[in-house]
N, C-alpha and C. Protein backbone atom coordinates (compact mmCIF):
# COMPACT_ATOMS: atom_id res chain seq x y z
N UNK A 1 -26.68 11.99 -1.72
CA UNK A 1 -25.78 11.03 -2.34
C UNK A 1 -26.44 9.65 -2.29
N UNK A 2 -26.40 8.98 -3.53
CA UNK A 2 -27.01 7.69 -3.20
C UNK A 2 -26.30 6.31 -2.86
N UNK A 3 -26.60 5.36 -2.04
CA UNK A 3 -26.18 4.37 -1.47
C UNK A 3 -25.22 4.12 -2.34
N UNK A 4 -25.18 3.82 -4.02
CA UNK A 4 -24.18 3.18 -4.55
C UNK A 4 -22.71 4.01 -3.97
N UNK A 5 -22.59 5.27 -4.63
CA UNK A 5 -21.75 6.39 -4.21
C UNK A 5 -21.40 5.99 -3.11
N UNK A 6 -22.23 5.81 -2.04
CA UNK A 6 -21.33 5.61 -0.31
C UNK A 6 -21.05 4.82 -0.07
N UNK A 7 -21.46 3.52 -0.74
CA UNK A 7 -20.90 1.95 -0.64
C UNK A 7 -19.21 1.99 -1.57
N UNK A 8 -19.24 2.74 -2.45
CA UNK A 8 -18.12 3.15 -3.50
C UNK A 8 -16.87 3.85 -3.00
N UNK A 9 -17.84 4.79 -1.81
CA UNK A 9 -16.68 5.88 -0.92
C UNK A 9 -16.15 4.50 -0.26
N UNK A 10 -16.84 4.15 0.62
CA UNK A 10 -16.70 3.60 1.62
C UNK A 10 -15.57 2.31 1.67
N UNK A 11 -16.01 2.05 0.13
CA UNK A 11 -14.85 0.28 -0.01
C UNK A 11 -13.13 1.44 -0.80
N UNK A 12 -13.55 2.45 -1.62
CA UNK A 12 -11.79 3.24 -1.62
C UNK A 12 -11.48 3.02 0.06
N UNK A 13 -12.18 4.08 0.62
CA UNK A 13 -11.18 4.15 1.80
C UNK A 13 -11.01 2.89 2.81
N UNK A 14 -11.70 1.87 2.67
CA UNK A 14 -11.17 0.85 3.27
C UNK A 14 -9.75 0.02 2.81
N UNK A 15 -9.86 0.13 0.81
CA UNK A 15 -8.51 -0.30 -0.28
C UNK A 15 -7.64 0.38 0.65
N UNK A 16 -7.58 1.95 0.78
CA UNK A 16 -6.45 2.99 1.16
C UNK A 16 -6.04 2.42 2.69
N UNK A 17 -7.34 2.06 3.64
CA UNK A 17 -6.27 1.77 4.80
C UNK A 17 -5.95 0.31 4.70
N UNK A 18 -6.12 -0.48 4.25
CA UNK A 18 -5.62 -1.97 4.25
C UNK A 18 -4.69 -1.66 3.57
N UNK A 19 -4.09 -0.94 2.43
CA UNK A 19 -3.25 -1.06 1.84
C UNK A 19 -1.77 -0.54 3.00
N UNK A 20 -2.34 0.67 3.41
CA UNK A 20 -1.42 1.43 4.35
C UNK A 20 -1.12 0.20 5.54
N UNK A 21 -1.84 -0.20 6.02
CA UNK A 21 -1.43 -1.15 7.01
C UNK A 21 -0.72 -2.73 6.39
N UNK A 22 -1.15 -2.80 5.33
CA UNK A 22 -0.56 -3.79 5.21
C UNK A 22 1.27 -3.64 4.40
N UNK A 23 1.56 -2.72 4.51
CA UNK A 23 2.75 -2.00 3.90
C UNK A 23 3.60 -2.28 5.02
N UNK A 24 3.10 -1.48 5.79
CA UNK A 24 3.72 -1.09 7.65
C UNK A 24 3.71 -2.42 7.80
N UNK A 25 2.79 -3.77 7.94
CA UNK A 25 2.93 -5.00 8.87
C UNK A 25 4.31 -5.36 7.80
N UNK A 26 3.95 -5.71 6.36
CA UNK A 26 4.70 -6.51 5.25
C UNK A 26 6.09 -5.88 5.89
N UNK A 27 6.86 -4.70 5.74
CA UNK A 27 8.45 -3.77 6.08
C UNK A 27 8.37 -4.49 6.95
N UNK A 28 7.50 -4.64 8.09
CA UNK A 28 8.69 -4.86 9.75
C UNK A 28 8.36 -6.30 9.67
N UNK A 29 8.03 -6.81 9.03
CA UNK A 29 7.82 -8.30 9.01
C UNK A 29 9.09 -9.02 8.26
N UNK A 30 9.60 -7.98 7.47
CA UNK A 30 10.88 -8.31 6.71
C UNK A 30 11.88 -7.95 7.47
N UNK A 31 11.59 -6.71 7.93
CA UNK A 31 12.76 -6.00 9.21
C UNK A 31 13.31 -5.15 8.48
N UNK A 32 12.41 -4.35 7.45
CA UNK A 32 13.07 -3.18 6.84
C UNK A 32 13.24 -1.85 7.34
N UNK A 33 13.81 -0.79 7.36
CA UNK A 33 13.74 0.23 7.85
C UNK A 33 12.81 0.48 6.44
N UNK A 34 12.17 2.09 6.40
CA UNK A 34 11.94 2.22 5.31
C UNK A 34 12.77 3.20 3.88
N UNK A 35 13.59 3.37 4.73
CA UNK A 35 14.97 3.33 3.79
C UNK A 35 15.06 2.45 2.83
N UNK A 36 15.05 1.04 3.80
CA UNK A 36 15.75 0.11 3.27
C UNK A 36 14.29 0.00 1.98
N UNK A 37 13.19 -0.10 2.16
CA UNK A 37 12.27 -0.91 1.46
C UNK A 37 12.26 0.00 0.10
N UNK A 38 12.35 1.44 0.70
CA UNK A 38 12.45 2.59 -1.05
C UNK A 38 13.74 2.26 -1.33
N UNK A 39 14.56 2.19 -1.13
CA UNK A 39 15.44 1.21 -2.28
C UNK A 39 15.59 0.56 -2.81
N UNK A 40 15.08 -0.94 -2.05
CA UNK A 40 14.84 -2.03 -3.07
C UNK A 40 13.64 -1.50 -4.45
N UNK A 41 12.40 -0.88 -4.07
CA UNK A 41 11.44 -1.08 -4.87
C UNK A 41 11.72 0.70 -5.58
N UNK A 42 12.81 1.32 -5.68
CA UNK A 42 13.17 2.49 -6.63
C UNK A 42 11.88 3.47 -6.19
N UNK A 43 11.73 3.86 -4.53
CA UNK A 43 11.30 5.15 -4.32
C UNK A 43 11.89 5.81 -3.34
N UNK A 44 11.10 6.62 -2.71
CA UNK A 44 11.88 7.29 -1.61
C UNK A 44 11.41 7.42 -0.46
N UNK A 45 12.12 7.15 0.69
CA UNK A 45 11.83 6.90 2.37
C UNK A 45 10.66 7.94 2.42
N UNK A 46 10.45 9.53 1.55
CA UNK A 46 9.65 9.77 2.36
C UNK A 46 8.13 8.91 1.42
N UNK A 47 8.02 8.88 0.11
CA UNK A 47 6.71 8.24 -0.35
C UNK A 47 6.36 6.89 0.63
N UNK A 48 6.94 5.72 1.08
CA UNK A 48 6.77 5.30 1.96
C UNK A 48 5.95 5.32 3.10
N UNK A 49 6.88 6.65 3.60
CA UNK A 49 5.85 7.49 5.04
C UNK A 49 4.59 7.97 4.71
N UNK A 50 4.85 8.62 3.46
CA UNK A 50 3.33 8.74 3.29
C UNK A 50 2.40 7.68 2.68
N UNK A 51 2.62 6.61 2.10
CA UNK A 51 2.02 5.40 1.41
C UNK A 51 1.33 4.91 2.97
N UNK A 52 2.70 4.65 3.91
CA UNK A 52 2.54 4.02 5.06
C UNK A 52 1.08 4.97 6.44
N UNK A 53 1.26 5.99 6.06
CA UNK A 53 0.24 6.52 6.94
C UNK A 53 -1.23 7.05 6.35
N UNK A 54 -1.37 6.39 5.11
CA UNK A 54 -2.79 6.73 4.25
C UNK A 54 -2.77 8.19 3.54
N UNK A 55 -1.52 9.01 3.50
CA UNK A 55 -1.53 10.29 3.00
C UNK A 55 -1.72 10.22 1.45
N UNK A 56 -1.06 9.53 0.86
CA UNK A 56 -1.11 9.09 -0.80
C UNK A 56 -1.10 7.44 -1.16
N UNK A 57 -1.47 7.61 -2.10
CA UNK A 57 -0.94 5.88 -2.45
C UNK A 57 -0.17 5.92 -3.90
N UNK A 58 0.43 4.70 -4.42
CA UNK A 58 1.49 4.59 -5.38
C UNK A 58 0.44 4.41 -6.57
N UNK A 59 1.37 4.63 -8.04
CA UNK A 59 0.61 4.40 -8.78
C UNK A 59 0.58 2.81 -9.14
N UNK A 60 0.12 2.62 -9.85
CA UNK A 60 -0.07 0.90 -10.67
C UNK A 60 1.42 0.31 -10.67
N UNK A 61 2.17 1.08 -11.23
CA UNK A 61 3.56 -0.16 -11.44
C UNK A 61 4.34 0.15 -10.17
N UNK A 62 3.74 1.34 -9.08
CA UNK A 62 4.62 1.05 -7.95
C UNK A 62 3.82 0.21 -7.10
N UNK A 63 2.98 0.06 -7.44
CA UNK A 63 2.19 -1.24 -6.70
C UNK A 63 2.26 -2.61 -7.15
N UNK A 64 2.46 -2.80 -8.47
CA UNK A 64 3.19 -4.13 -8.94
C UNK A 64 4.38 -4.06 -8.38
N UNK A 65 5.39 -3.25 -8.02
CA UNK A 65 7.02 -3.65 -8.02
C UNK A 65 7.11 -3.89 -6.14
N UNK A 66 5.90 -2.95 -5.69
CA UNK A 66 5.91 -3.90 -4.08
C UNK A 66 5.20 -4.97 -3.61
N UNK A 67 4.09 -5.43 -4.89
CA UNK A 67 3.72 -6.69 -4.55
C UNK A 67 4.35 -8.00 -4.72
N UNK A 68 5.74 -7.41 -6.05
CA UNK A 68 6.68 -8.75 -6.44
C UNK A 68 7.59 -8.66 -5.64
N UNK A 69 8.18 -7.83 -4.89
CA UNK A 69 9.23 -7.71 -3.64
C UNK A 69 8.44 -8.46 -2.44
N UNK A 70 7.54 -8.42 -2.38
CA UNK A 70 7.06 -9.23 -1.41
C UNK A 70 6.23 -10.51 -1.84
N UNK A 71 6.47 -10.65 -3.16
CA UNK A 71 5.91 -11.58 -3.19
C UNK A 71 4.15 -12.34 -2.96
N UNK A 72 3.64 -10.94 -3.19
CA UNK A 72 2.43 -11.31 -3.35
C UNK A 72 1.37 -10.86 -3.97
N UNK A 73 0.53 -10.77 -4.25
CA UNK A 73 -0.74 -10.09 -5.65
C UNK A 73 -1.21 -8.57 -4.80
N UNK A 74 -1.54 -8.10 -6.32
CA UNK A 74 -1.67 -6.55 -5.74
C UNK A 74 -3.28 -6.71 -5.24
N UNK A 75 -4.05 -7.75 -4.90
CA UNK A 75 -5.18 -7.83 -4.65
C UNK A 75 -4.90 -8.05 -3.20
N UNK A 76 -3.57 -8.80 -2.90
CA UNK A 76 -3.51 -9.41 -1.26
C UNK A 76 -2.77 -8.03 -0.45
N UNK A 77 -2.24 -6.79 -1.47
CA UNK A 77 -1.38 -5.71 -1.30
C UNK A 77 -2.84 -4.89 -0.44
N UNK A 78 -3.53 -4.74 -1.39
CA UNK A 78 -4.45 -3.93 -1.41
C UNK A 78 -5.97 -4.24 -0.15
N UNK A 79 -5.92 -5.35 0.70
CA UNK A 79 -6.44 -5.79 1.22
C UNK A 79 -7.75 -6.82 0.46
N UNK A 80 -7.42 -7.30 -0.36
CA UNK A 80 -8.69 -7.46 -1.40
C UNK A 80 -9.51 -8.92 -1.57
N UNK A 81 -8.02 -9.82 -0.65
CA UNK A 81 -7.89 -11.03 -0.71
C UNK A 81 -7.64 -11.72 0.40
């Protein structure tokens, strides 16, 4: 595999866990259960759990609709910024 490829692996799975952690800090920083947070942003407690522990991630407009609930760019969502 060449360097580009593992520099390529390497920055996804860093997007995937900054994103996951920064989900988990953003909820309890608001004091959401995650009940509460898939309701406001129209998903469900369990996508959450899994968003929240790196199992999947959301697509594009569920990542716009939790960066405007919180109020911030899907670049600062995503660890990017």
């Amino acid at each position: 595999m060449s360097t580009y490829f593992r520099c390529k692996l390497s920055s996804i799975r860093f997007v995937k866990e900054a994103f996951a952690a920064n989900l988990r800090a953003l909820r309890k920083s608001y004091k959401l259960k995650q009940t509460e947070l898939a309701e406001k942003i129209g998903t469900t407690q369990r996508n959450i759990s899994y968003w929240e522990n790196g199992m999947t991630q959301p697509d594009i407009d569920t990542l716009a609709r939790i960066a405007d609930f919180f109020d911030i760019t899907i670049d600062e969502l995503v660890g990017r910024k």
